[in-house]
Each structure stands twice: as C-alpha cells, then as structure tokens.
PDB file of N, CA and C in Angstrom:
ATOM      1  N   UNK A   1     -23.901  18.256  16.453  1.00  0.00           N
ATOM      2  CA  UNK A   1     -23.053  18.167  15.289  1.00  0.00           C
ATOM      3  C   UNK A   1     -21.751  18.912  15.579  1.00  0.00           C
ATOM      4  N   UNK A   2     -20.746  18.428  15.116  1.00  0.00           N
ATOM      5  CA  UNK A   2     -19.269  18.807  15.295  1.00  0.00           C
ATOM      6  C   UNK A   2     -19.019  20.117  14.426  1.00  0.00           C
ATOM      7  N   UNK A   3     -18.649  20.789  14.566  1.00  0.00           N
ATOM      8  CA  UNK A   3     -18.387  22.558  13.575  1.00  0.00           C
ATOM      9  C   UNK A   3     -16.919  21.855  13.049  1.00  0.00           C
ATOM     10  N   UNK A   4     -17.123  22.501  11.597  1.00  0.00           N
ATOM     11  CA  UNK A   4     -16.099  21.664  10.896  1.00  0.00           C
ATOM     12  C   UNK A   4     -15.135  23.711  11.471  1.00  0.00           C
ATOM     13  N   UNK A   5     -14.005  22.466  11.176  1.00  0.00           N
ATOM     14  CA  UNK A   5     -12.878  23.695  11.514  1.00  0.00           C
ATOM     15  C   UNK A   5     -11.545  24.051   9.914  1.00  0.00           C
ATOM     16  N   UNK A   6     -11.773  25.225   9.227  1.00  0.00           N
ATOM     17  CA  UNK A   6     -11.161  25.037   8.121  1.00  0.00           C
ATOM     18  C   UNK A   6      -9.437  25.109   8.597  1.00  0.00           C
ATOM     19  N   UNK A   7      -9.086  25.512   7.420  1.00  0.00           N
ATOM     20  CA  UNK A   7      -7.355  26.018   7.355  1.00  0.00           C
ATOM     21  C   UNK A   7      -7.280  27.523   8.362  1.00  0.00           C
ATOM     22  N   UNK A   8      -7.824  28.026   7.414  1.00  0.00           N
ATOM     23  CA  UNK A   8      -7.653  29.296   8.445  1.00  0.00           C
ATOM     24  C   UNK A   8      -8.133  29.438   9.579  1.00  0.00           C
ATOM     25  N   UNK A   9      -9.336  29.190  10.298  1.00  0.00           N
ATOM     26  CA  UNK A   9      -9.471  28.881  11.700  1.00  0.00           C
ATOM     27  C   UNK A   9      -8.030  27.935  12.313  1.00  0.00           C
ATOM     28  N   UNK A  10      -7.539  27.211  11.832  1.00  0.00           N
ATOM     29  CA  UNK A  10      -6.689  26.427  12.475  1.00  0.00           C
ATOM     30  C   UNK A  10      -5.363  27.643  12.563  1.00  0.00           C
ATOM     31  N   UNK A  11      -5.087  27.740  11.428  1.00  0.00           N
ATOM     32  CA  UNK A  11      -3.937  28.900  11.604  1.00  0.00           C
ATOM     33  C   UNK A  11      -4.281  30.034  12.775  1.00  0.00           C
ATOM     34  N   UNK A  12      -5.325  30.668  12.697  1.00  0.00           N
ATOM     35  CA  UNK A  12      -5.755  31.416  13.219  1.00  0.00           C
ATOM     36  C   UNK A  12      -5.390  31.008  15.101  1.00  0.00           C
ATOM     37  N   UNK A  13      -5.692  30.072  15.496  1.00  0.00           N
ATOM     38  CA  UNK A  13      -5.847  29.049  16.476  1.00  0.00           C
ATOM     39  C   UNK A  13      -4.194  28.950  16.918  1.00  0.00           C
ATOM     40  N   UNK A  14      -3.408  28.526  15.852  1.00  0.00           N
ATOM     41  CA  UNK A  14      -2.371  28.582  16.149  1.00  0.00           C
ATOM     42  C   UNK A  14      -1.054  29.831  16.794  1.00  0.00           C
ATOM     43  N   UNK A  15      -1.719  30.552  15.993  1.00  0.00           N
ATOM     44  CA  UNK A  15      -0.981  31.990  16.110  1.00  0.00           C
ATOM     45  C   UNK A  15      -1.552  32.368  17.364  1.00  0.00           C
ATOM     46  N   UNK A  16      -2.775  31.816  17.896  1.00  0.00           N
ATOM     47  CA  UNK A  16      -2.816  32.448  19.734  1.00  0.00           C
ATOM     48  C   UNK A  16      -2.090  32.071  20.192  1.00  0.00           C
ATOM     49  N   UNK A  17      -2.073  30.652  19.906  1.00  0.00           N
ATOM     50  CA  UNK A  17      -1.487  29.468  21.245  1.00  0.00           C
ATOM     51  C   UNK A  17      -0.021  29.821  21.041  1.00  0.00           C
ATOM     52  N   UNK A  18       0.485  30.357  20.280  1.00  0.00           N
ATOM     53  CA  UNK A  18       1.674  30.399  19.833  1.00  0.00           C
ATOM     54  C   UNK A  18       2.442  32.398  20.959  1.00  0.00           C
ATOM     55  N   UNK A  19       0.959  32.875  20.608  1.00  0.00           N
ATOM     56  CA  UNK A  19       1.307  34.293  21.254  1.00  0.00           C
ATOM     57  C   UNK A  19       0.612  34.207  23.066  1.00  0.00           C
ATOM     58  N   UNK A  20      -0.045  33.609  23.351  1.00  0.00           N
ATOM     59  CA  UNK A  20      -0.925  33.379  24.830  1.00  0.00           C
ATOM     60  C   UNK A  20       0.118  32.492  25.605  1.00  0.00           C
ATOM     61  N   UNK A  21       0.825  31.054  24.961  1.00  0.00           N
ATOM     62  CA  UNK A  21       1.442  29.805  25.648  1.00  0.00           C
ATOM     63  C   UNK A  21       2.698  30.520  25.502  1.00  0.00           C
ATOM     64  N   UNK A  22       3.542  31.015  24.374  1.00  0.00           N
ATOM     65  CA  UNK A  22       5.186  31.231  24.086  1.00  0.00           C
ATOM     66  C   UNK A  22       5.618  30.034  23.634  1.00  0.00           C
ATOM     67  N   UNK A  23       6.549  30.520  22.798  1.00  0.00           N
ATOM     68  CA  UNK A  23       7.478  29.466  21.602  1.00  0.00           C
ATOM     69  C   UNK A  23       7.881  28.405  22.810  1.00  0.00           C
ATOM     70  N   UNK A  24       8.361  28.364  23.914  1.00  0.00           N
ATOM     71  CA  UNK A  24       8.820  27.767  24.710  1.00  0.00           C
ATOM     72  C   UNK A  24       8.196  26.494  25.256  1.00  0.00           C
ATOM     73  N   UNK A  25       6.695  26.947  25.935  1.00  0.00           N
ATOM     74  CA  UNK A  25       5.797  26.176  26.556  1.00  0.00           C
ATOM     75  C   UNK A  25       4.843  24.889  25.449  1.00  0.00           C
ATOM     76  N   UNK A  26       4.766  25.773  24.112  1.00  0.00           N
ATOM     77  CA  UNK A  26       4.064  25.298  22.910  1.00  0.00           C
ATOM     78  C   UNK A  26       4.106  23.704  22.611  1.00  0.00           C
ATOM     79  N   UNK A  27       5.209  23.170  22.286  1.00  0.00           N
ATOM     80  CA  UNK A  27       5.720  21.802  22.400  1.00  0.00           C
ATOM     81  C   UNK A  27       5.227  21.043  23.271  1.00  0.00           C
ATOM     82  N   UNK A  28       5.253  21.182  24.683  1.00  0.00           N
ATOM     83  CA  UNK A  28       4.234  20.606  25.603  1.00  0.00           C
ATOM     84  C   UNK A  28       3.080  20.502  25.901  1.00  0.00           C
ATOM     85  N   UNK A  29       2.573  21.618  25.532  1.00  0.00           N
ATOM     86  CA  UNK A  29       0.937  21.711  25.433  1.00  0.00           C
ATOM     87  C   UNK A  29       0.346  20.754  24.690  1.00  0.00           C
ATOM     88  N   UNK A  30       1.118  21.278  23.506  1.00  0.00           N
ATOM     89  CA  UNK A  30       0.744  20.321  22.359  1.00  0.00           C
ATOM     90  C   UNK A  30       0.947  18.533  22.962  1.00  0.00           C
ATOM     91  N   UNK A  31       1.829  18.572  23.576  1.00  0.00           N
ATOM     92  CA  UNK A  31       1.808  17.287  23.857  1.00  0.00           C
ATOM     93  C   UNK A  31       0.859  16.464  24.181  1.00  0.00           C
ATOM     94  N   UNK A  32       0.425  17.637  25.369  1.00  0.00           N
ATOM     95  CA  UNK A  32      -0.685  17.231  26.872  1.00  0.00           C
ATOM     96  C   UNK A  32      -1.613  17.303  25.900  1.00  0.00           C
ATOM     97  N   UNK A  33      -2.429  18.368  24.906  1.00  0.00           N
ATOM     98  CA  UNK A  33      -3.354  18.342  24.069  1.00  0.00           C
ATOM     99  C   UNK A  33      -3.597  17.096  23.334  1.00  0.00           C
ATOM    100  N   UNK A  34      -2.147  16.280  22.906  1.00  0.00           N
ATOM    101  CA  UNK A  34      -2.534  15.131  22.137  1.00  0.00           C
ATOM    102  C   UNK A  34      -2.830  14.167  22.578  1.00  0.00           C
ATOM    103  N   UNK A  35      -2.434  14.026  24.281  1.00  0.00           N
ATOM    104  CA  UNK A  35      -2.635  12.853  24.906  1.00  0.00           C
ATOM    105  C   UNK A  35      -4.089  12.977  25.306  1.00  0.00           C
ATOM    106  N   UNK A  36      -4.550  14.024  25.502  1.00  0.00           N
ATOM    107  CA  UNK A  36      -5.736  14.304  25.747  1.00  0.00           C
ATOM    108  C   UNK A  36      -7.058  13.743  24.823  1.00  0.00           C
ATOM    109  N   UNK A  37      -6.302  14.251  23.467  1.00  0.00           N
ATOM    110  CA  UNK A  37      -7.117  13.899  22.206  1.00  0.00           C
ATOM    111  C   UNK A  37      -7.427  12.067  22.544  1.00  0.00           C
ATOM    112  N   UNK A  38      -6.350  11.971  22.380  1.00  0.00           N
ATOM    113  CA  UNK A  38      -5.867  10.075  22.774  1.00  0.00           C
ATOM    114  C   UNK A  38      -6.748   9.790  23.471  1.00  0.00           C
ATOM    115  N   UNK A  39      -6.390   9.958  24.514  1.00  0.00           N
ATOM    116  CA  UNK A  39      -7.286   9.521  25.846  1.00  0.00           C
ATOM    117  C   UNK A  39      -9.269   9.431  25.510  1.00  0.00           C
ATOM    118  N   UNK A  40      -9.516  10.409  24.945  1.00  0.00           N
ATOM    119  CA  UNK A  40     -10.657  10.612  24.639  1.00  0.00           C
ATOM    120  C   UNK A  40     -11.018   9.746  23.478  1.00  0.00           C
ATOM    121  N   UNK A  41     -10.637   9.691  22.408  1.00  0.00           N
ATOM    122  CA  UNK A  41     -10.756   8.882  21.478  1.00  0.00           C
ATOM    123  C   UNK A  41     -10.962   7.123  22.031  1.00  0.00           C
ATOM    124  N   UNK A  42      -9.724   6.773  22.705  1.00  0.00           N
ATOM    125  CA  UNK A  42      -9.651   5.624  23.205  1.00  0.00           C
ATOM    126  C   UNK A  42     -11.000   5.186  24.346  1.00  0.00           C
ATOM    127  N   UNK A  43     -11.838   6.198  25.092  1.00  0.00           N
ATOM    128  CA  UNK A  43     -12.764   5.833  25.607  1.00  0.00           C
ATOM    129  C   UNK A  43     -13.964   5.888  24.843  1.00  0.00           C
ATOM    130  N   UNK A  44     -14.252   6.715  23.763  1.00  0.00           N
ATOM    131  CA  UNK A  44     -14.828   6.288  22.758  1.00  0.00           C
ATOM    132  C   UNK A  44     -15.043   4.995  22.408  1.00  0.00           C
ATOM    133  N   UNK A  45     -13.665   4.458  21.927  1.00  0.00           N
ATOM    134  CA  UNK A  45     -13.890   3.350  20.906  1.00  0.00           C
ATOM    135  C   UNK A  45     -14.134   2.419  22.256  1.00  0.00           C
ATOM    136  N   UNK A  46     -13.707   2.381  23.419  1.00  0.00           N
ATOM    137  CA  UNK A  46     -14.375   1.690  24.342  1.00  0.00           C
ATOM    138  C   UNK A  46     -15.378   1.412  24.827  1.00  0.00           C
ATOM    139  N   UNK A  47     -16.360   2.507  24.623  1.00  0.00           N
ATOM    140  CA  UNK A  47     -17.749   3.007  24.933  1.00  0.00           C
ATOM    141  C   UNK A  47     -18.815   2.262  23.688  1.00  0.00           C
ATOM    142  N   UNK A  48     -18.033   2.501  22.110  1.00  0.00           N
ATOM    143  CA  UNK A  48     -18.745   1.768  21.288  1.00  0.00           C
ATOM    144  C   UNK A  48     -18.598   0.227  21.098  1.00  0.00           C
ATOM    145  N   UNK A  49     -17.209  -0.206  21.433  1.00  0.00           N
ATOM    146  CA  UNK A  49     -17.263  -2.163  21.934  1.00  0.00           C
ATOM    147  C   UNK A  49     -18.141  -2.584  22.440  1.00  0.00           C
ATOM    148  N   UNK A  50     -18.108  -1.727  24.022  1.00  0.00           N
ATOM    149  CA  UNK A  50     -19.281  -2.192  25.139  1.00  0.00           C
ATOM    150  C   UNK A  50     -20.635  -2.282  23.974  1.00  0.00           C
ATOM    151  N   UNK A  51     -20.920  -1.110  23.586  1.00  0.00           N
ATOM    152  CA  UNK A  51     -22.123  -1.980  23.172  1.00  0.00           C
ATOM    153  C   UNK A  51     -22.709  -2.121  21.718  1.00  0.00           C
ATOM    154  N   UNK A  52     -21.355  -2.746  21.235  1.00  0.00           N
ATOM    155  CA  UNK A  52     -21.195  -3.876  20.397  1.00  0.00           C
ATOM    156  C   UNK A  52     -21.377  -5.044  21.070  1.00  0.00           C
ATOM    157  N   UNK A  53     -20.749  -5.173  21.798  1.00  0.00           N
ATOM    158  CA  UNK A  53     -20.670  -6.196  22.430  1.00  0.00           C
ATOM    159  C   UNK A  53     -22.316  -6.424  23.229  1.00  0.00           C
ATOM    160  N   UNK A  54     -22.771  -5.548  23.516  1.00  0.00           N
ATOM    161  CA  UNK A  54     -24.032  -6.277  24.070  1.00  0.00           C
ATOM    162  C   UNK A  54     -25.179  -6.587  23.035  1.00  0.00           C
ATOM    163  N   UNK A  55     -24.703  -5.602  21.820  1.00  0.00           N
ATOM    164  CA  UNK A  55     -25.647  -6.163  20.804  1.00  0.00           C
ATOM    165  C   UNK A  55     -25.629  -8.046  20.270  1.00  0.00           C
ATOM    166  N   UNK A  56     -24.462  -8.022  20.205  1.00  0.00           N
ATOM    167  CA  UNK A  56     -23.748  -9.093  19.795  1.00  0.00           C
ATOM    168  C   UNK A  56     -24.231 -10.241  20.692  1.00  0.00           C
ATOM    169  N   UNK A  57     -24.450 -10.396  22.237  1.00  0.00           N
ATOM    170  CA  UNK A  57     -24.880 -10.911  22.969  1.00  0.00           C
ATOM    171  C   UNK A  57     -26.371 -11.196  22.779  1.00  0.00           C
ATOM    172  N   UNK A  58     -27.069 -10.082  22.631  1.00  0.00           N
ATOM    173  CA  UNK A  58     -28.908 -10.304  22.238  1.00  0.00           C
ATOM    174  C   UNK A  58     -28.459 -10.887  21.134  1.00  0.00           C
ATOM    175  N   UNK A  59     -27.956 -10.698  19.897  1.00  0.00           N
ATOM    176  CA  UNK A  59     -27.995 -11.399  19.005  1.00  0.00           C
ATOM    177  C   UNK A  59     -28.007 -13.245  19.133  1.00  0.00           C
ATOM    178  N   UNK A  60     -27.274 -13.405  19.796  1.00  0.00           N
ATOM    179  CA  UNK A  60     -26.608 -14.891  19.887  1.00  0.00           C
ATOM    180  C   UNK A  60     -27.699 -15.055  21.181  1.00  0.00           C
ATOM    181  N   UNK A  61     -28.263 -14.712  22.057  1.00  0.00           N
ATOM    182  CA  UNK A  61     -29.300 -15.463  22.932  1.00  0.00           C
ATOM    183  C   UNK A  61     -30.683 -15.189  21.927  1.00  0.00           C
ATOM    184  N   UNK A  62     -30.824 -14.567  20.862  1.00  0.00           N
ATOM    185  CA  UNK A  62     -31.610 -14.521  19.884  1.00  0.00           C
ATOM    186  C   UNK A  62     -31.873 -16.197  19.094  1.00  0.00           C
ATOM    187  N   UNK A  63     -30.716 -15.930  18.579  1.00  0.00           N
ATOM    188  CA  UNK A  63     -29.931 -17.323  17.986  1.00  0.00           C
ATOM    189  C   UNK A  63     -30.813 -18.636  18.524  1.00  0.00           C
ATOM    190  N   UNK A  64     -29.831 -18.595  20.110  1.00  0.00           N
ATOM    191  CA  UNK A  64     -30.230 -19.845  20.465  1.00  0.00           C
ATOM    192  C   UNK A  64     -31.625 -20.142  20.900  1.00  0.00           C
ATOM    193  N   UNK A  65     -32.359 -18.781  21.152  1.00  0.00           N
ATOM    194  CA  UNK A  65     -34.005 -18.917  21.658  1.00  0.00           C
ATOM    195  C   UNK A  65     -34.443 -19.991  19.991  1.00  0.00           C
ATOM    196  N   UNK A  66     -33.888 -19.665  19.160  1.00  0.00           N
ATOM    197  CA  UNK A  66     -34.770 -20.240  17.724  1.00  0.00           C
ATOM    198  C   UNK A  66     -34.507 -21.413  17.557  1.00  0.00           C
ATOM    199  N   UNK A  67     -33.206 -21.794  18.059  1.00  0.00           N
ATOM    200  CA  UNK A  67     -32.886 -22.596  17.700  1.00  0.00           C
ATOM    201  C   UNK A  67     -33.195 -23.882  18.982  1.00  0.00           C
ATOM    202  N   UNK A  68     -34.086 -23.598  19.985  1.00  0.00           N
ATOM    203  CA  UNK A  68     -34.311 -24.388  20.936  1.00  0.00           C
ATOM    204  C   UNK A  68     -35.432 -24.397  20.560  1.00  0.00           C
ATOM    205  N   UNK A  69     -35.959 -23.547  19.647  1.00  0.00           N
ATOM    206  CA  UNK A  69     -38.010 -23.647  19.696  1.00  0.00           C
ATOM    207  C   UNK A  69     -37.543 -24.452  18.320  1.00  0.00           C
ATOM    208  N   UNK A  70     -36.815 -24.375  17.298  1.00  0.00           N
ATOM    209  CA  UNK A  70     -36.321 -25.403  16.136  1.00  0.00           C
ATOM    210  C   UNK A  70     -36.786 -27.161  16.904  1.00  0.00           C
ATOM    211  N   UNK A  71     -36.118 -27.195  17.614  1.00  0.00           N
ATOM    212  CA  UNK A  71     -35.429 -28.200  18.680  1.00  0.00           C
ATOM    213  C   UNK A  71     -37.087 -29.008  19.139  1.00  0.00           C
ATOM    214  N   UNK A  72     -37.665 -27.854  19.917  1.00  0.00           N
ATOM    215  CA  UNK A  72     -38.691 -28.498  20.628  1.00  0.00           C
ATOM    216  C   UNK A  72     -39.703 -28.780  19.552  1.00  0.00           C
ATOM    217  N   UNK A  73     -39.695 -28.406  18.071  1.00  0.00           N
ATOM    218  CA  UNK A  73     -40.778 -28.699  17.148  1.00  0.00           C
ATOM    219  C   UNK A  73     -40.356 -30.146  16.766  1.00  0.00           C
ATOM    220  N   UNK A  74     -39.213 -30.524  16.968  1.00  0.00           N
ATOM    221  CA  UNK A  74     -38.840 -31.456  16.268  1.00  0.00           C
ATOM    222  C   UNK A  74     -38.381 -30.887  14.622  1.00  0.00           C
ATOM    223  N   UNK A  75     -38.088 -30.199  14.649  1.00  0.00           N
ATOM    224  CA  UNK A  75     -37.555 -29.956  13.154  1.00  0.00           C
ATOM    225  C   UNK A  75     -36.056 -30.348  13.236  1.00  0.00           C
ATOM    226  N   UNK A  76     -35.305 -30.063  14.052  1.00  0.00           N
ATOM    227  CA  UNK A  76     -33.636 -30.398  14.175  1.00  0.00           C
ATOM    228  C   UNK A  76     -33.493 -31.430  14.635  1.00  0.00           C
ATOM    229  N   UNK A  77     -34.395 -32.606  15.043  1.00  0.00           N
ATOM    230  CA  UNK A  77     -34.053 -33.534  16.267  1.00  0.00           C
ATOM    231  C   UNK A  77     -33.282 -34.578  15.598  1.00  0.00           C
ATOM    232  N   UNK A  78     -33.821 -34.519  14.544  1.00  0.00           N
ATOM    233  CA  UNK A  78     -33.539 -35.884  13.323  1.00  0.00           C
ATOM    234  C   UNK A  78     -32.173 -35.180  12.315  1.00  0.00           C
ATOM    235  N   UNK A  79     -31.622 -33.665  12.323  1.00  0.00           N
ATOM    236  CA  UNK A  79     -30.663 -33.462  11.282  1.00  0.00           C
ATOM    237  C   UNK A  79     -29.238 -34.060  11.539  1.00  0.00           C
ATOM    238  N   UNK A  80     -28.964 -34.682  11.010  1.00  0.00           N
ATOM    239  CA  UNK A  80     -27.353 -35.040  10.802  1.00  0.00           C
ATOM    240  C   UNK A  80     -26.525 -34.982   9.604  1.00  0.00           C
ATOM    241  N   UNK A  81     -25.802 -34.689   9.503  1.00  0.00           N
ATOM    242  CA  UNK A  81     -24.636 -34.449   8.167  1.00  0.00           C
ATOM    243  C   UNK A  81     -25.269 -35.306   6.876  1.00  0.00           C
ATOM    244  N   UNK A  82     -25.311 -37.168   7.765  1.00  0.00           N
ATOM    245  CA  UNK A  82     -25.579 -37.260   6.348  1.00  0.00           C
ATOM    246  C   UNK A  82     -27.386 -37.076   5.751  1.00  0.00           C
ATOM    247  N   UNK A  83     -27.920 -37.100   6.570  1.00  0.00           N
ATOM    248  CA  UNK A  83     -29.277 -36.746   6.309  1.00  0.00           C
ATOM    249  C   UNK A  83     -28.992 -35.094   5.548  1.00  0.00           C
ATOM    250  N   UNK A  84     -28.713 -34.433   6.008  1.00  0.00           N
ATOM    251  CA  UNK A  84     -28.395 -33.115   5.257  1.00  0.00           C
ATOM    252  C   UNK A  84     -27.870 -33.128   3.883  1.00  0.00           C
ATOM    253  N   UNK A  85     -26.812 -33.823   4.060  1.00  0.00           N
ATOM    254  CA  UNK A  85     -26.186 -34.276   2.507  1.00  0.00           C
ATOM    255  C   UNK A  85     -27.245 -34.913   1.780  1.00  0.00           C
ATOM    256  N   UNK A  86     -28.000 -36.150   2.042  1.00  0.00           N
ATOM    257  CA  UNK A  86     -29.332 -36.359   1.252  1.00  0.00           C
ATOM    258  C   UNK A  86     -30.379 -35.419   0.492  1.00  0.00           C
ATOM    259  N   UNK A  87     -30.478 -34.887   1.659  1.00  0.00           N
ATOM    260  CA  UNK A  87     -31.328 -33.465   1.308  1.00  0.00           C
ATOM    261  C   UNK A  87     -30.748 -32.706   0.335  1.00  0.00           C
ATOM    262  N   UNK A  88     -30.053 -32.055   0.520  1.00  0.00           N
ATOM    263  CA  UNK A  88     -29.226 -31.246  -0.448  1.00  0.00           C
ATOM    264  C   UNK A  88     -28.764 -32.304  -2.453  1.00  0.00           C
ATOM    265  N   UNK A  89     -28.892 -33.634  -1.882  1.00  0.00           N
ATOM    266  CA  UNK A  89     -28.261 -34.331  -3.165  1.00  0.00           C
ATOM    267  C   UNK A  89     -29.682 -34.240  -3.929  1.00  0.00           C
ATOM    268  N   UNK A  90     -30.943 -34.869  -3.150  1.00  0.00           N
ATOM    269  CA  UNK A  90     -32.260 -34.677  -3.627  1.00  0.00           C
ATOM    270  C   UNK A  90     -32.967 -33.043  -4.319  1.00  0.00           C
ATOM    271  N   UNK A  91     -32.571 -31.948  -3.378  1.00  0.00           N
ATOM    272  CA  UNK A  91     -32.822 -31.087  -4.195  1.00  0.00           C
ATOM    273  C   UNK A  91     -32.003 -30.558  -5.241  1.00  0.00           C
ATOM    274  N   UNK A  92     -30.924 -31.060  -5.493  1.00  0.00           N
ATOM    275  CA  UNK A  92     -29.810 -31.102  -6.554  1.00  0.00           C
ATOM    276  C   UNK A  92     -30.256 -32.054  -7.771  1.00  0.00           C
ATOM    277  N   UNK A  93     -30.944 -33.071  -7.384  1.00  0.00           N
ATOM    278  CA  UNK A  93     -31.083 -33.845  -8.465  1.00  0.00           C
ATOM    279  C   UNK A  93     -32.959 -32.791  -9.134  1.00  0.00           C
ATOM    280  N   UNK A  94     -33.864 -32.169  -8.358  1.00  0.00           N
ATOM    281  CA  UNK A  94     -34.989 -31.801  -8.463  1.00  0.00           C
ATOM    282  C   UNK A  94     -34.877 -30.460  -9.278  1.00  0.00           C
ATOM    283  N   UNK A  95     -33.620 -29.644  -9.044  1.00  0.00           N
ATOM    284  CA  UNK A  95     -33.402 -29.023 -10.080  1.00  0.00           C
ATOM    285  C   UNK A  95     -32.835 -29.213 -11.197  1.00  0.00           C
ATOM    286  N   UNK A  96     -31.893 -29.902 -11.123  1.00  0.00           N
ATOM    287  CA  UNK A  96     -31.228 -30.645 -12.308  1.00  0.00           C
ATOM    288  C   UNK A  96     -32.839 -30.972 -13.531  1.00  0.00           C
ATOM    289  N   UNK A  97     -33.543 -31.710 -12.983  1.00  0.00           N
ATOM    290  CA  UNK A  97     -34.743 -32.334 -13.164  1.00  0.00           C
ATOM    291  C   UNK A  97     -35.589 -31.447 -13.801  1.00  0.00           C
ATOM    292  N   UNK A  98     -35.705 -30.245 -13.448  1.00  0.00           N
ATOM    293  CA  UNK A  98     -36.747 -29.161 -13.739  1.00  0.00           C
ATOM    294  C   UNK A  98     -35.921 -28.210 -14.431  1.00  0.00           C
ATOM    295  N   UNK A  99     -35.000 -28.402 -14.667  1.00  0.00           N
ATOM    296  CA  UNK A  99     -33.780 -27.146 -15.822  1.00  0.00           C
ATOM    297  C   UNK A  99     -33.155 -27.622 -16.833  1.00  0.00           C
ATOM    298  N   UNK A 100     -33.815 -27.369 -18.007  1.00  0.00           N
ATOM    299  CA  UNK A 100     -33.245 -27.527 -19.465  1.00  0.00           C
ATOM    300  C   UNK A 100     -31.870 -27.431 -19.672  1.00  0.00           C
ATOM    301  N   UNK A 101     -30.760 -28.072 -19.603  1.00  0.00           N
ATOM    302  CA  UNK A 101     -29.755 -27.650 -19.915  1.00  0.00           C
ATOM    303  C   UNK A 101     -29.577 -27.624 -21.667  1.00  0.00           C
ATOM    304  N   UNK A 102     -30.435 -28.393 -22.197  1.00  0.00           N
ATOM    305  CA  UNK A 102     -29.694 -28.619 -23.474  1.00  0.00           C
ATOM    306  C   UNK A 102     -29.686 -27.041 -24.177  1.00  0.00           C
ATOM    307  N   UNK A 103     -28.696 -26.490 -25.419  1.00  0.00           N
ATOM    308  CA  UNK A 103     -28.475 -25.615 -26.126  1.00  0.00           C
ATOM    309  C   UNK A 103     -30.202 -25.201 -26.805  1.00  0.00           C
ATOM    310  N   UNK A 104     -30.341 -23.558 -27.026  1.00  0.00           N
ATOM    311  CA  UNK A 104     -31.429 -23.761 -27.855  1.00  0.00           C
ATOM    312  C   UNK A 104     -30.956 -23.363 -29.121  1.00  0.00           C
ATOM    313  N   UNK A 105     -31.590 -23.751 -30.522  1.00  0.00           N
ATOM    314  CA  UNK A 105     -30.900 -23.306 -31.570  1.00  0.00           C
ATOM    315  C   UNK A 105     -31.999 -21.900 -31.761  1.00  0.00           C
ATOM    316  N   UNK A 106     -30.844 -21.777 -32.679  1.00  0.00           N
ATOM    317  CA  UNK A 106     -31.825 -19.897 -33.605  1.00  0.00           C
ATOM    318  C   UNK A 106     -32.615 -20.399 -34.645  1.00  0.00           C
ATOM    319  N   UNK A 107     -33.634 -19.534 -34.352  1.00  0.00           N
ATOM    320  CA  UNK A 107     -34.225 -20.170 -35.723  1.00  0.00           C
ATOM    321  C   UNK A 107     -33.487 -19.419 -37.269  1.00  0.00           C
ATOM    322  N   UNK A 108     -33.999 -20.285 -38.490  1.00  0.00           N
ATOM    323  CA  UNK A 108     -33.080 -19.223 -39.065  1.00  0.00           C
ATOM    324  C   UNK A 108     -34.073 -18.757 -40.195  1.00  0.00           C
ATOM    325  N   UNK A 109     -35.276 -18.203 -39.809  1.00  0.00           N
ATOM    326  CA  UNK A 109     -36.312 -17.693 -40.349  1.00  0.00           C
ATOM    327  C   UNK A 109     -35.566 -16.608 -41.415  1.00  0.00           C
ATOM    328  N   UNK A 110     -34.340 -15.926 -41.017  1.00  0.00           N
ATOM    329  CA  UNK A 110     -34.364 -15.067 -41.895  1.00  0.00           C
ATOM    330  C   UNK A 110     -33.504 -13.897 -41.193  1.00  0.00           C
TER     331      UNK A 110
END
C-alpha cells in the first residue's frame, strides 16, 4: 500500500530539497524528478494494456471456441437474417398474444 503523503510532509520535503539541492539546482531536479514520475507512470499504463490486451484475446478465442461448438451442433448452421427476423416477428406476435393490453377499469365499490 502507498503511504498517503499530507500537506505538511510535502512542505516539509520541500524545504530540504530546497536547503540540501540550492535555489539554483531546484528547477532541474524537479525537472529530472518529473520526467522520472512520467517515465514510470507511462510503463505502468503499458504494463496494464499488455494485459488487457491478453485478457481481451482469451476472451475472443473464448468467443469463438462457442461459437464453433454452436456451429458443430447445428444450432447456427441454418441462421440467416431473415430466418432471425421470423423468429423475432413470431416471438413478438407470442407476446403480444399472452399480454393484456386493454385498460383495466376501477371498480367503483366505493
């Protein structure tokens, strides 16, 4: 875990680098310090792509393993757009079919 660093530790921090480096050198340090920061950060987010990226890869040879055992059952062999569109119009009409649209009234018992 990272130690959180407050205000005053930072001040504190500063006033060395400020009395150890000199008003002079300070500006550059700081520089080299930020490129440093940079540098590090940037292999980070490089380090977490890579494996994004390989997750992303199992994912999609995941994918296609299912979708070839889909394949060899014969479940996909026969899908095409408009067969799909059928499908979809049929279970459109099966709910339609099985869902009351009409209004219900209140009773007006009172």
């Amino acid at each position: 875990m990272i130690p959180q660093i407050g205000f005053a530790e930072m001040l504190v921090i500063a006033i060395l680098a400020l009395v150890v480096v000199g008003p002079k050198e300070l500006p550059a340090m700081m520089r080299k310090a930020g490129q440093f920061i940079a540098k590090i950060k940037s292999l980070g987010q490089e380090f977490k792509s890579a494996f994004d990226q390989i997750g992303d890869d199992d994912e999609l040879a995941d994918l296609r393993r299912e979708i070839d055992e889909l394949k060899s059952m014969g479940q996909m062999s026969n899908l095409s757009d408009e067969a799909f569109e059928e499908d979809m119009r049929a279970l459109d009409r099966d709910i339609r079919d099985g869902v009351d649209l009409t209004p219900k009234k209140a009773d007006d018992d009172g």
